[in-house]
PDB file of N, CA and C in Angstrom:
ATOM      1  N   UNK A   1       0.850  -1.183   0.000  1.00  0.00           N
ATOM      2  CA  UNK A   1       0.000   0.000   0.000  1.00  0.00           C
ATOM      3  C   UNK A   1       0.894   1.246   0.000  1.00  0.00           C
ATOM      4  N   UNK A   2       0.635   2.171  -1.045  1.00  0.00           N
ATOM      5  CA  UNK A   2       1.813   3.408  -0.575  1.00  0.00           C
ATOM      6  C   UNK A   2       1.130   4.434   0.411  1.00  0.00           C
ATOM      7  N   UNK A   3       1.499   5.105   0.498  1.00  0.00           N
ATOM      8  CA  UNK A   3       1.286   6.146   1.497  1.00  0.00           C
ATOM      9  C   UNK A   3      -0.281   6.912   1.424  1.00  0.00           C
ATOM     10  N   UNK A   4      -0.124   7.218   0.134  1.00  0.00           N
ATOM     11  CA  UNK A   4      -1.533   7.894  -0.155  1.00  0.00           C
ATOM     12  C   UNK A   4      -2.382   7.583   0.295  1.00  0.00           C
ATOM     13  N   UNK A   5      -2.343   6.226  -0.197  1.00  0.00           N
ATOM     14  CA  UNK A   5      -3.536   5.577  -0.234  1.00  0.00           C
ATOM     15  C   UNK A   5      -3.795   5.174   1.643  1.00  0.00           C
ATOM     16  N   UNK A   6      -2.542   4.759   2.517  1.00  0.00           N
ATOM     17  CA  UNK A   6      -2.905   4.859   4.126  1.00  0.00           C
ATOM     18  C   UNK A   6      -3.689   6.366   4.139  1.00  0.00           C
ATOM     19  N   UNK A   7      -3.574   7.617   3.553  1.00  0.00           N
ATOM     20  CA  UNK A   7      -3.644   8.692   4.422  1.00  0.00           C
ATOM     21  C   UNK A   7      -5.694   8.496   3.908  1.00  0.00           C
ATOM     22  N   UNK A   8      -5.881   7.994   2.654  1.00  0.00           N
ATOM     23  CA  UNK A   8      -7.037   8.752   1.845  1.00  0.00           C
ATOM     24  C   UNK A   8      -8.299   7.614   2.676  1.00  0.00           C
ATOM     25  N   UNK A   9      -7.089   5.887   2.815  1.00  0.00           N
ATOM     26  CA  UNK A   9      -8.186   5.177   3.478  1.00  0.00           C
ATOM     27  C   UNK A   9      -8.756   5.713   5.075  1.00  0.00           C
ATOM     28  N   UNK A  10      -8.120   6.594   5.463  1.00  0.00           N
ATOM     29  CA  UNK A  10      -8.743   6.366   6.709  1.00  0.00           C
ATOM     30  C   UNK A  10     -10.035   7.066   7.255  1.00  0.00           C
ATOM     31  N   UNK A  11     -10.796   6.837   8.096  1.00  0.00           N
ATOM     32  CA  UNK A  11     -12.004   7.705   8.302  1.00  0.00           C
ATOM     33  C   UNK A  11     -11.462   9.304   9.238  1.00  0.00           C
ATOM     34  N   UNK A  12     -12.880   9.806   9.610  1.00  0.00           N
ATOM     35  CA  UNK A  12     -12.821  10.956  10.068  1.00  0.00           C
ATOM     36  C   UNK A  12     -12.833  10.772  11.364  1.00  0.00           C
ATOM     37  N   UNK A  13     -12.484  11.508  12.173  1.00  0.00           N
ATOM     38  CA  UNK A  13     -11.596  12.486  12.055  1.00  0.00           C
ATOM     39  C   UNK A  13     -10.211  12.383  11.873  1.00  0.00           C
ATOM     40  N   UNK A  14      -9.946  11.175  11.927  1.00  0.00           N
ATOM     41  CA  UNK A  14      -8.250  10.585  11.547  1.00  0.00           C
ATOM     42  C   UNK A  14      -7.812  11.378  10.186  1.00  0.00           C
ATOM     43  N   UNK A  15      -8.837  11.064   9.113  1.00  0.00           N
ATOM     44  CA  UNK A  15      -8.332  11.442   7.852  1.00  0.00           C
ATOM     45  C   UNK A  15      -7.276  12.781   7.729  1.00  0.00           C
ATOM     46  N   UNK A  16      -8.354  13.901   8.052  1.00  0.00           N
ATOM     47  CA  UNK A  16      -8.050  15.374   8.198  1.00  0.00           C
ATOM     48  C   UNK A  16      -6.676  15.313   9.033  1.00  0.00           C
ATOM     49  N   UNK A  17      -6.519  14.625  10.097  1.00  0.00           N
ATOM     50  CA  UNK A  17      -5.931  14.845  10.946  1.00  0.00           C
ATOM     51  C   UNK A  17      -4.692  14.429  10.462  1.00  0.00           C
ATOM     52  N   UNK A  18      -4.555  13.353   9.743  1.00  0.00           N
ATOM     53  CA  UNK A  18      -3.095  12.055   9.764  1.00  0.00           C
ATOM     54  C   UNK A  18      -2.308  13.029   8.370  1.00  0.00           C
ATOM     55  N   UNK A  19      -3.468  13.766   7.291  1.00  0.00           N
ATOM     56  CA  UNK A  19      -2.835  14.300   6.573  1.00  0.00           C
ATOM     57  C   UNK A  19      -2.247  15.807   6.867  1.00  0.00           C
ATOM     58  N   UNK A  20      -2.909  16.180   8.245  1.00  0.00           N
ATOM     59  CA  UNK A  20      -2.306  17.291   8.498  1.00  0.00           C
ATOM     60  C   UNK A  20      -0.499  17.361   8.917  1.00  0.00           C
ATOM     61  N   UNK A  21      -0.837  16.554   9.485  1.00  0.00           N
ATOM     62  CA  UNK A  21       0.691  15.694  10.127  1.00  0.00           C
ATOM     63  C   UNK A  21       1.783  15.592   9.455  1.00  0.00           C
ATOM     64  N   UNK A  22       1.505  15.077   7.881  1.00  0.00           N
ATOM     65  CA  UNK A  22       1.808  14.281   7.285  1.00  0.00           C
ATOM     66  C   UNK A  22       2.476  15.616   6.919  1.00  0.00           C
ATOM     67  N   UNK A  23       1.891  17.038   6.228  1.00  0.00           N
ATOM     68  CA  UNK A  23       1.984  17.931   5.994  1.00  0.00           C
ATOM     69  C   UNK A  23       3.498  18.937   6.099  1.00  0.00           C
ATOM     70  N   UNK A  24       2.609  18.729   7.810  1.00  0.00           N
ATOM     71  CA  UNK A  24       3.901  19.141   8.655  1.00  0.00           C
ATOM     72  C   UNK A  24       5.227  18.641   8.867  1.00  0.00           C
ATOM     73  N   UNK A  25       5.096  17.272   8.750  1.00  0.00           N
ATOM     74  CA  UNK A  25       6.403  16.922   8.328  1.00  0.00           C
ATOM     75  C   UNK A  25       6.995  16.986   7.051  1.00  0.00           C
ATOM     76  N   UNK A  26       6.461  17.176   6.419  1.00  0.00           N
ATOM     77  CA  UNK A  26       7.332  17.234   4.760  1.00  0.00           C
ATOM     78  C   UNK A  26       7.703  18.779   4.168  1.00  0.00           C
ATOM     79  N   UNK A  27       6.949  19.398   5.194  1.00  0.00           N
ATOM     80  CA  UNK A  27       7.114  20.867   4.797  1.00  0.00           C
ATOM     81  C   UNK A  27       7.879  21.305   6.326  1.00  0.00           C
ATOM     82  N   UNK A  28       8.593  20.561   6.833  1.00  0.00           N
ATOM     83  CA  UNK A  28       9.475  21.317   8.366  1.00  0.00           C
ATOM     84  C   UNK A  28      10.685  21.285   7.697  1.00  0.00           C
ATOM     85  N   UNK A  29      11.447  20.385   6.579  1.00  0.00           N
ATOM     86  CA  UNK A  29      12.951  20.406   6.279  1.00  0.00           C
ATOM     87  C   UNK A  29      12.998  19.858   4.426  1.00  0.00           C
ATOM     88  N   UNK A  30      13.256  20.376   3.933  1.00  0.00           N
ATOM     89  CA  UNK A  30      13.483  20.062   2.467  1.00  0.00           C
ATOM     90  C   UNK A  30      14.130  19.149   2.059  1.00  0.00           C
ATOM     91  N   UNK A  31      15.274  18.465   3.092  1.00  0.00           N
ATOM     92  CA  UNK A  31      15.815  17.345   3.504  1.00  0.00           C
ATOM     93  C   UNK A  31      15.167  16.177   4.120  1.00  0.00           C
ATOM     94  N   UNK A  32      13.957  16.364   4.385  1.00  0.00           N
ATOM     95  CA  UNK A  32      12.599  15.068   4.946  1.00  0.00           C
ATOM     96  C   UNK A  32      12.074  14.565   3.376  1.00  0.00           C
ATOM     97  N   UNK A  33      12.118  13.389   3.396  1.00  0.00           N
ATOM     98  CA  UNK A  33      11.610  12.392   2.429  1.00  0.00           C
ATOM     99  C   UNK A  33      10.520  11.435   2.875  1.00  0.00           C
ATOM    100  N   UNK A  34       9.754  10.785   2.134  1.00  0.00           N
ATOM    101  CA  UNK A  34       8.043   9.997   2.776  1.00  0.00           C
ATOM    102  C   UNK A  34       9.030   8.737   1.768  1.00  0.00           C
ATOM    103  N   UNK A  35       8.812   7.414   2.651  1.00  0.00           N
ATOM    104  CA  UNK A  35       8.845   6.315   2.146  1.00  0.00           C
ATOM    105  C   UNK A  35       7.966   5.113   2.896  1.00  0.00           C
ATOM    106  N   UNK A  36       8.034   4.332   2.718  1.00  0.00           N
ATOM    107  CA  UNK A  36       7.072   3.069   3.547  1.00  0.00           C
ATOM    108  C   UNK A  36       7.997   2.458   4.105  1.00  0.00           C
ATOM    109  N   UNK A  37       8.189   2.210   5.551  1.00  0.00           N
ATOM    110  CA  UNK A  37       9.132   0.761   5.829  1.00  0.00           C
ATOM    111  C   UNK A  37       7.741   0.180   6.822  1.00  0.00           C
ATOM    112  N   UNK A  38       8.007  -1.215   7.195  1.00  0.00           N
ATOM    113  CA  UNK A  38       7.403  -1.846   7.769  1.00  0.00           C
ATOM    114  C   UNK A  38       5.484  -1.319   7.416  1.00  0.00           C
ATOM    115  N   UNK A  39       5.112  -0.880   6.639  1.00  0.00           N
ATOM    116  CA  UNK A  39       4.116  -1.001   5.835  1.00  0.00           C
ATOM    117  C   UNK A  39       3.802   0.674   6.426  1.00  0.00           C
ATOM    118  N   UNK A  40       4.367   1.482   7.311  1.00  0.00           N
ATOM    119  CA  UNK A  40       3.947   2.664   7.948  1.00  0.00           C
ATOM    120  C   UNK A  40       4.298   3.264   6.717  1.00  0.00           C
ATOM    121  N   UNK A  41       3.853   4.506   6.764  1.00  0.00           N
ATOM    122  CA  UNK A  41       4.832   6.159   6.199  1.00  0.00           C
ATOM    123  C   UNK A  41       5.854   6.119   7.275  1.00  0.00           C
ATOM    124  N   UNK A  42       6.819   6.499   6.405  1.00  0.00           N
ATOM    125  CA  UNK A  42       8.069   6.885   7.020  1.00  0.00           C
ATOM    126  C   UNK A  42       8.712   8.313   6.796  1.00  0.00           C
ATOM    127  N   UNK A  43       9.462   8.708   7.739  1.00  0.00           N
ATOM    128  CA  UNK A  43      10.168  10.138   7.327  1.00  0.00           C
ATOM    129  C   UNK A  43      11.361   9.996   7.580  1.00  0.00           C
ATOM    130  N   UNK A  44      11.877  10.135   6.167  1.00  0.00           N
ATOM    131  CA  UNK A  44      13.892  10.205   6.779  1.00  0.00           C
ATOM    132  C   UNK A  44      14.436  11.583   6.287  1.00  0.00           C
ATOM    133  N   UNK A  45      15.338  11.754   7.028  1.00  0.00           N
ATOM    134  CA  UNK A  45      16.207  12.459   6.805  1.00  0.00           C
ATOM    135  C   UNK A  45      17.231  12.255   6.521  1.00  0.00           C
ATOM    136  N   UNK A  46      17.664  12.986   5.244  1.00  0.00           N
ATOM    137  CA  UNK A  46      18.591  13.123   4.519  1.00  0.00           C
ATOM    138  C   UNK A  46      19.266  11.231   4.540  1.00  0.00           C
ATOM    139  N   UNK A  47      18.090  10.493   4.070  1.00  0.00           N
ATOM    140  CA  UNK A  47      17.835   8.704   4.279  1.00  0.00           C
ATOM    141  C   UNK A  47      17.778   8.124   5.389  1.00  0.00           C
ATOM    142  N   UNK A  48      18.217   8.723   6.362  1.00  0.00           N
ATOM    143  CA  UNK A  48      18.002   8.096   7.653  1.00  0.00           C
ATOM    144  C   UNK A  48      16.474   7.852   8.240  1.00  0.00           C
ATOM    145  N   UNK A  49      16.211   7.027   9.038  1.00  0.00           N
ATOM    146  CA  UNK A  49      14.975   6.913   9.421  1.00  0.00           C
ATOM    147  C   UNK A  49      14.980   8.384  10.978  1.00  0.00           C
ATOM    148  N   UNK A  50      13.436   8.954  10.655  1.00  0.00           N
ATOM    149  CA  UNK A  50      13.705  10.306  11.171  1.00  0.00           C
ATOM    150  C   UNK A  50      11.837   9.724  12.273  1.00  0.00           C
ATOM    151  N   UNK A  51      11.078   9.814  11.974  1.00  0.00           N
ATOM    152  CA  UNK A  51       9.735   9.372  12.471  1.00  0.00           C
ATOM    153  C   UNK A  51       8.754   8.667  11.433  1.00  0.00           C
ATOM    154  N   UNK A  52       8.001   8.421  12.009  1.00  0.00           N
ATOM    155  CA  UNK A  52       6.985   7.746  11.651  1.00  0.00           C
ATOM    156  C   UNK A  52       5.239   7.916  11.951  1.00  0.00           C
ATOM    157  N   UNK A  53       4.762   7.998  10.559  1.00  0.00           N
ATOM    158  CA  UNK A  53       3.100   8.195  11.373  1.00  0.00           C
ATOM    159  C   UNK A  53       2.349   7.260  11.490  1.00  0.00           C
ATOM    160  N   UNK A  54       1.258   7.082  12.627  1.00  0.00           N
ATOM    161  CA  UNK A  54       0.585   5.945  12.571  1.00  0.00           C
ATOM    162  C   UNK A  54      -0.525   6.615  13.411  1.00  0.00           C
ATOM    163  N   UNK A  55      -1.026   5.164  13.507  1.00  0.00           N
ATOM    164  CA  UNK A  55      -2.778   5.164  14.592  1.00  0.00           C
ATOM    165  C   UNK A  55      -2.318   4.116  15.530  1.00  0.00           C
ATOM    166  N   UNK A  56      -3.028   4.752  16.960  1.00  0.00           N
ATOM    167  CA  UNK A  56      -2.788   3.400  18.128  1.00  0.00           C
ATOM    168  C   UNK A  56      -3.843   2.016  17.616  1.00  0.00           C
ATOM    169  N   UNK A  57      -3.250   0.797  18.154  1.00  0.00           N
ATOM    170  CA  UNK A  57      -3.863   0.210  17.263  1.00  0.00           C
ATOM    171  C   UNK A  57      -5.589  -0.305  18.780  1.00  0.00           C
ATOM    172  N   UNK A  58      -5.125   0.389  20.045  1.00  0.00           N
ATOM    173  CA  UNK A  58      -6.887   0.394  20.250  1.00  0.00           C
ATOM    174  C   UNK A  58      -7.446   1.420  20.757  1.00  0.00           C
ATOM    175  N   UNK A  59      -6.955   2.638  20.596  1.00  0.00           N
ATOM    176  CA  UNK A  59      -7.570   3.701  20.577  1.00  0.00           C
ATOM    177  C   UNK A  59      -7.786   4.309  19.496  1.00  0.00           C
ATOM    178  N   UNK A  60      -7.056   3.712  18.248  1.00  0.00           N
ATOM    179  CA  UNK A  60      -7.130   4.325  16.981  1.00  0.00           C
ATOM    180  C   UNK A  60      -6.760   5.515  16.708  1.00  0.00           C
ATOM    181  N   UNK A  61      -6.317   6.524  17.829  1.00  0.00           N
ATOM    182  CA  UNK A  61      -5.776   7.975  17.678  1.00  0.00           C
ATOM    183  C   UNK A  61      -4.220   7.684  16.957  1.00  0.00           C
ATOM    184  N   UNK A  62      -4.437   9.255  16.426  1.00  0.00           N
ATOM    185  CA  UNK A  62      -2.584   8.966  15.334  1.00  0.00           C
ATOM    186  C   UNK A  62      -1.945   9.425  16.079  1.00  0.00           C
ATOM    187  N   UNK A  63      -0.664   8.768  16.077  1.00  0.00           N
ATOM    188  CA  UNK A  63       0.407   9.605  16.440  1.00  0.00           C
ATOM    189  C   UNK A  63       1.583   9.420  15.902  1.00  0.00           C
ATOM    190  N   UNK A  64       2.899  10.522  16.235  1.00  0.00           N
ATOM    191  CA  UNK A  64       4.103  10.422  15.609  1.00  0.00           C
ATOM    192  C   UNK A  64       4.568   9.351  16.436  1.00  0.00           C
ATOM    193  N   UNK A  65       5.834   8.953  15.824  1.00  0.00           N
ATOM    194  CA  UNK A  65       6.600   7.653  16.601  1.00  0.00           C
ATOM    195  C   UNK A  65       8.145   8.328  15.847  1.00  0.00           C
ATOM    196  N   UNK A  66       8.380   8.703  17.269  1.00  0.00           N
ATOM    197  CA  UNK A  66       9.978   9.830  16.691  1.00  0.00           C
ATOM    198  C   UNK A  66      11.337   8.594  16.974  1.00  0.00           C
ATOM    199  N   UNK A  67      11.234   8.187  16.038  1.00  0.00           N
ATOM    200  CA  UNK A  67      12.590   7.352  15.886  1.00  0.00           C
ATOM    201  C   UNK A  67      14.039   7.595  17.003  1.00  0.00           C
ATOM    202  N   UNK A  68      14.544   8.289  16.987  1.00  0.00           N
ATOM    203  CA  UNK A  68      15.380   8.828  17.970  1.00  0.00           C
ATOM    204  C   UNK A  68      15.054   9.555  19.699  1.00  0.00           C
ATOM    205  N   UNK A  69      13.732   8.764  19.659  1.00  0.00           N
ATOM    206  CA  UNK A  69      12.891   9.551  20.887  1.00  0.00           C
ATOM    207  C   UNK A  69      13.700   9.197  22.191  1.00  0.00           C
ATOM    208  N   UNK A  70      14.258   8.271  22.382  1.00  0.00           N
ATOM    209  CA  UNK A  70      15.017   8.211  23.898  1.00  0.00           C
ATOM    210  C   UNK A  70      15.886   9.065  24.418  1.00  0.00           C
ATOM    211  N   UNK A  71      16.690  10.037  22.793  1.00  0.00           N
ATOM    212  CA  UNK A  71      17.461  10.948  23.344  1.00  0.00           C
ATOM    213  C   UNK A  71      17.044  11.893  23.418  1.00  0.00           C
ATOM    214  N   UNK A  72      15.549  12.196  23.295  1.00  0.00           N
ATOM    215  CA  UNK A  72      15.003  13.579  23.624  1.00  0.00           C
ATOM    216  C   UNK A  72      14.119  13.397  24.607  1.00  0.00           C
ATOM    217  N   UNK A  73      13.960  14.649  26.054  1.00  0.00           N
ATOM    218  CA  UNK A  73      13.293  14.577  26.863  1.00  0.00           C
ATOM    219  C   UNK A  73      12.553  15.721  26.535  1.00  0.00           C
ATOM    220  N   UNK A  74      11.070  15.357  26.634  1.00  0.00           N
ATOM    221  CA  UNK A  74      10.188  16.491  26.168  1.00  0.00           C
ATOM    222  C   UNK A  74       8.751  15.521  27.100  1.00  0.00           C
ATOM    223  N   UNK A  75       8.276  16.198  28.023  1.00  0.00           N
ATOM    224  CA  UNK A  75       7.268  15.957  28.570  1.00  0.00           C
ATOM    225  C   UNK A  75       6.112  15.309  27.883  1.00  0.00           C
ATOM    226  N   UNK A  76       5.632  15.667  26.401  1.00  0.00           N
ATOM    227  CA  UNK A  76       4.580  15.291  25.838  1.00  0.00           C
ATOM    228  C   UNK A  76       4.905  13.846  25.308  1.00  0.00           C
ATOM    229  N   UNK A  77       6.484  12.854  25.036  1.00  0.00           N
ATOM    230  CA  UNK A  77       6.767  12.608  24.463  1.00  0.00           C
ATOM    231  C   UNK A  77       6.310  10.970  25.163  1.00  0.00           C
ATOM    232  N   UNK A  78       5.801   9.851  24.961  1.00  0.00           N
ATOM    233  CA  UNK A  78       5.834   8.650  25.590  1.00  0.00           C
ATOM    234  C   UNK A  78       7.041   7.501  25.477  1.00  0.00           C
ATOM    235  N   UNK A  79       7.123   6.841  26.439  1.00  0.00           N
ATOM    236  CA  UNK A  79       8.175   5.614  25.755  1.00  0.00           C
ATOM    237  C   UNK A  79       7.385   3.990  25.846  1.00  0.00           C
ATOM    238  N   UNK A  80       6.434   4.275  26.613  1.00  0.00           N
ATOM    239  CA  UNK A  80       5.963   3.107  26.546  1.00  0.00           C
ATOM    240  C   UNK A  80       6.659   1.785  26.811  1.00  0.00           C
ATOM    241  N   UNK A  81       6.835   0.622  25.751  1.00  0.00           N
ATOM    242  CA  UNK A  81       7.742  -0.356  26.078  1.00  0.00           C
ATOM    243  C   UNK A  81       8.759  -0.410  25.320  1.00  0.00           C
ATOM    244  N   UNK A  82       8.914   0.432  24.385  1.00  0.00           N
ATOM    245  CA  UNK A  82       9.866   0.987  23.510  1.00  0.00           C
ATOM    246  C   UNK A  82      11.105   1.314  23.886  1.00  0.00           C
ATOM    247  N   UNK A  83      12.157   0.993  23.444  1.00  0.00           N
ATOM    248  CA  UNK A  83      13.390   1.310  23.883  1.00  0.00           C
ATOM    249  C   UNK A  83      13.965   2.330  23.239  1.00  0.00           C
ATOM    250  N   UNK A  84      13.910   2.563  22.315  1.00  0.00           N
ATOM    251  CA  UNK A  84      14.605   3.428  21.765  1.00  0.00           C
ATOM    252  C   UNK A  84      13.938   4.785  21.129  1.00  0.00           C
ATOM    253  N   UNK A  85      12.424   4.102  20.886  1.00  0.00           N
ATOM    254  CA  UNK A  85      11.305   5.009  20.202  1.00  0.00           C
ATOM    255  C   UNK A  85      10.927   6.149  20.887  1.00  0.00           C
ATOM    256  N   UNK A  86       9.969   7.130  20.918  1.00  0.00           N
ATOM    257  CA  UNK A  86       8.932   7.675  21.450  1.00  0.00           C
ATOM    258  C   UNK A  86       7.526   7.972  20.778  1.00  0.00           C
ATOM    259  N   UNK A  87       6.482   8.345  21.362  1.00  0.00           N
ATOM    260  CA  UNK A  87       4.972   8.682  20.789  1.00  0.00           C
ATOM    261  C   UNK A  87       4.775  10.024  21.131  1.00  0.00           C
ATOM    262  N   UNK A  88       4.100  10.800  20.202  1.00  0.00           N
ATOM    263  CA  UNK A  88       3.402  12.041  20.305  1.00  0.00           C
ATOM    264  C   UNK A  88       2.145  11.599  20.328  1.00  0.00           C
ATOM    265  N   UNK A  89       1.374  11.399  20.868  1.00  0.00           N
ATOM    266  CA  UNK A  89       0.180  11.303  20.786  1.00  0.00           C
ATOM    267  C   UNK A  89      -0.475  12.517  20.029  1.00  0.00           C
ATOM    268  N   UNK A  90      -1.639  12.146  19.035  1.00  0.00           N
ATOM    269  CA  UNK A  90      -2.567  13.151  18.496  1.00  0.00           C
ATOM    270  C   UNK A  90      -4.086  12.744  18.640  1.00  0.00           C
ATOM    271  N   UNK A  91      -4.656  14.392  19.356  1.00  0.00           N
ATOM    272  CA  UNK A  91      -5.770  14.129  19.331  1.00  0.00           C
ATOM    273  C   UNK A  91      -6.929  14.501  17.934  1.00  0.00           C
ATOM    274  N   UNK A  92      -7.226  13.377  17.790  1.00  0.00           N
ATOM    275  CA  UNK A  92      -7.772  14.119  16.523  1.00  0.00           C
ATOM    276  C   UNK A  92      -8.909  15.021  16.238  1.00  0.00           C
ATOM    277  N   UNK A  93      -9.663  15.282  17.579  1.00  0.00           N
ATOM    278  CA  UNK A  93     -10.732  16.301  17.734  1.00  0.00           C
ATOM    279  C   UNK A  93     -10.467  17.284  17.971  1.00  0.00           C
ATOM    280  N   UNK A  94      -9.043  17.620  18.339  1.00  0.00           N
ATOM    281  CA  UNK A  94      -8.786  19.140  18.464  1.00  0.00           C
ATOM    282  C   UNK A  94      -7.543  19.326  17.626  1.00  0.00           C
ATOM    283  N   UNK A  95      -7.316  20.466  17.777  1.00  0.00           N
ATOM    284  CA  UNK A  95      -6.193  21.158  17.072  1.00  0.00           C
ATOM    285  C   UNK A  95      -5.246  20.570  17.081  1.00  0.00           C
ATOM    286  N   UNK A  96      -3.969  20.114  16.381  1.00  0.00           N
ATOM    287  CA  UNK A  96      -2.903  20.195  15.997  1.00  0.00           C
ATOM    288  C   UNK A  96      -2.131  20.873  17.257  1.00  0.00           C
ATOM    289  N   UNK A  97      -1.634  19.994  17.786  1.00  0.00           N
ATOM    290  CA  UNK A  97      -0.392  21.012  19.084  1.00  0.00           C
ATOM    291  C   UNK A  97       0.912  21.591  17.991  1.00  0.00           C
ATOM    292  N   UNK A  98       0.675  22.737  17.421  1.00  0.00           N
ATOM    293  CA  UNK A  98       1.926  22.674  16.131  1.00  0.00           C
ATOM    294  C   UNK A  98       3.177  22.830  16.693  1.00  0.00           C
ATOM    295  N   UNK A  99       3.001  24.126  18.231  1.00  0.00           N
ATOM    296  CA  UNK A  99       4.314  23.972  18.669  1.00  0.00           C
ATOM    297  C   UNK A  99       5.289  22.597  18.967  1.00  0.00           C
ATOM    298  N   UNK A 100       4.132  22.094  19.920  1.00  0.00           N
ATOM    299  CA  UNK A 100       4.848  20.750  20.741  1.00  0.00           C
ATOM    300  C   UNK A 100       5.181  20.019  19.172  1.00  0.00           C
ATOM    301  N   UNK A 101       5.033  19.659  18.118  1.00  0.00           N
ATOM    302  CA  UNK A 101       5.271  19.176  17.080  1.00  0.00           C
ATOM    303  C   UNK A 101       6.415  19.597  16.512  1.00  0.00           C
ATOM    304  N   UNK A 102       6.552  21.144  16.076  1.00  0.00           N
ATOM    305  CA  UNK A 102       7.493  21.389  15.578  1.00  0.00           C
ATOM    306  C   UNK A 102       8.727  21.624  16.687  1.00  0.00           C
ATOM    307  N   UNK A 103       8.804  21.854  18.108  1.00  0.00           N
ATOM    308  CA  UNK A 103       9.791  21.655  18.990  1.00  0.00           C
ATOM    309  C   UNK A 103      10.258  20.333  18.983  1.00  0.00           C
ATOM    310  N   UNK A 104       9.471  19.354  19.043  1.00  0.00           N
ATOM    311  CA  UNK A 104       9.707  18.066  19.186  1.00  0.00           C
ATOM    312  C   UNK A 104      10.883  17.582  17.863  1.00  0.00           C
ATOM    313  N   UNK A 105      10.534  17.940  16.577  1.00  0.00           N
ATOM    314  CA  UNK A 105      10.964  18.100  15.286  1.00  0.00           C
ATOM    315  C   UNK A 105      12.421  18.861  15.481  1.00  0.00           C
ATOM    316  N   UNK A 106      12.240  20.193  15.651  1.00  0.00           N
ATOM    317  CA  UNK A 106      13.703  20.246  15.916  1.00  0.00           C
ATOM    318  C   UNK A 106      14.614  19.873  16.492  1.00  0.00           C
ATOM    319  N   UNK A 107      14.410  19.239  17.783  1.00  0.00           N
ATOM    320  CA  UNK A 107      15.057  18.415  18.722  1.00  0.00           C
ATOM    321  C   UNK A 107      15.461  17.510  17.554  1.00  0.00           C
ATOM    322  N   UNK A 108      14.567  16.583  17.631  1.00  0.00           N
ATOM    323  CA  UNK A 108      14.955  15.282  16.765  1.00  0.00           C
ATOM    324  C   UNK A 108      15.852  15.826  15.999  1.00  0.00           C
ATOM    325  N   UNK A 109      15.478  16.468  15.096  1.00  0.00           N
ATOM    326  CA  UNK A 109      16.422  17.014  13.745  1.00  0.00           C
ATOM    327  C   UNK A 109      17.975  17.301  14.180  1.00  0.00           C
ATOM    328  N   UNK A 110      17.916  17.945  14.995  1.00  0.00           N
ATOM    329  CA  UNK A 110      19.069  18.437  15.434  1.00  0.00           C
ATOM    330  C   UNK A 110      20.208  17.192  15.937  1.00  0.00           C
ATOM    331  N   UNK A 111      20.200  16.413  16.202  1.00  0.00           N
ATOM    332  CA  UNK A 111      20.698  14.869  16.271  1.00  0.00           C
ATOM    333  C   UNK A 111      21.298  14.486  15.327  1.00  0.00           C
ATOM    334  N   UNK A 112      20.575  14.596  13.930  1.00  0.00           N
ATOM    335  CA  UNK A 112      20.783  14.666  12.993  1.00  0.00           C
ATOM    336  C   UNK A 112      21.970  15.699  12.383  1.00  0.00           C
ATOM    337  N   UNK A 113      21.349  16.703  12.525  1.00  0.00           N
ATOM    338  CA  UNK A 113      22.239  17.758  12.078  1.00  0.00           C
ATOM    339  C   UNK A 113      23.309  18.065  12.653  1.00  0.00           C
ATOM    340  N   UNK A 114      23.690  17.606  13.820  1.00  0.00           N
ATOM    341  CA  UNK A 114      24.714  17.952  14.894  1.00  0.00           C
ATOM    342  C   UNK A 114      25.524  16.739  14.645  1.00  0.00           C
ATOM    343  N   UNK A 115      25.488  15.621  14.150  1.00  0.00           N
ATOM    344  CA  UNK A 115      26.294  14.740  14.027  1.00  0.00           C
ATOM    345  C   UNK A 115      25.820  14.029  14.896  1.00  0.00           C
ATOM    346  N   UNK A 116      25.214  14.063  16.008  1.00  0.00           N
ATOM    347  CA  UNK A 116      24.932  12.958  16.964  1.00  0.00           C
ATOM    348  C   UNK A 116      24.349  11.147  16.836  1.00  0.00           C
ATOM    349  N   UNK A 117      23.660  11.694  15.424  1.00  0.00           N
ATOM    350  CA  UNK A 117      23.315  10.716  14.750  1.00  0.00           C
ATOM    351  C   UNK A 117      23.605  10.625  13.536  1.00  0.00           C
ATOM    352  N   UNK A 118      24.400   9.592  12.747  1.00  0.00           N
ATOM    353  CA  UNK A 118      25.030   9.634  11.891  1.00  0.00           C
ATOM    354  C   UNK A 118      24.775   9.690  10.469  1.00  0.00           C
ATOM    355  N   UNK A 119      24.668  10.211   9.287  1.00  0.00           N
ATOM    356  CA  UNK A 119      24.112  10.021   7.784  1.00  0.00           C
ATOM    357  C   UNK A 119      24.912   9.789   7.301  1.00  0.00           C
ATOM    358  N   UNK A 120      24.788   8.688   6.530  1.00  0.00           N
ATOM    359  CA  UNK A 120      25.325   8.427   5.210  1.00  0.00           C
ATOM    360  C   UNK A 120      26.258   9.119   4.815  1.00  0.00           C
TER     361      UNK A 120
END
């Protein structure tokens, strides 16, 4: 399934919501790319794996899944049983938290960009 087609199948209020997301990440760095791994959308940077969007699978709410999430501490951020991951949770009845999104984003990014995490 490519990407599209995850964002176009899903219902409301997810729909609006997963493509808003989706948005925001491809328009935060000109260096972010959309590919599929493990059947998700994926976001890498500059090829690296950078986050990921999805839906919980029993609450059905979307959220980011920030690949490099253990080295960022940000209150909104979950770890769950995840070791290395983190979750943004999104609610999809309200607004877009854009800050907590795009703070969260630069953090991550910056890992990246700082060398901390390595590219190609």
């Amino acid at each position: 399934m490519n990407n599209q087609n995850f964002f176009l199948n899903q219902n409301e209020p997810n729909k609006a919501c997963l493509i808003a997301m989706r948005d925001i990440v491809l328009n935060f760095d000109k260096d972010i790319t959309e590919t599929t791994k493990y059947g998700m959308p994926c976001y890498c940077y500059r090829g690296k794996m950078f986050c990921y969007i999805w839906t919980d699978k029993k609450t059905s709410e979307p959220y980011y899944l920030v690949v490099e999430g253990k080295r960022i501490d940000h209150p909104e951020l979950e770890t769950g049983s995840r070791s290395r991951m983190k979750i943004l949770r999104i609610n999809p009845n309200k607004d877009l938290p854009i800050n907590t999104i795009k703070d969260i984003m630069t953090i991550a990014l910056d890992l990246y960009k700082n060398g901390i995490i390595k590219i190609k």
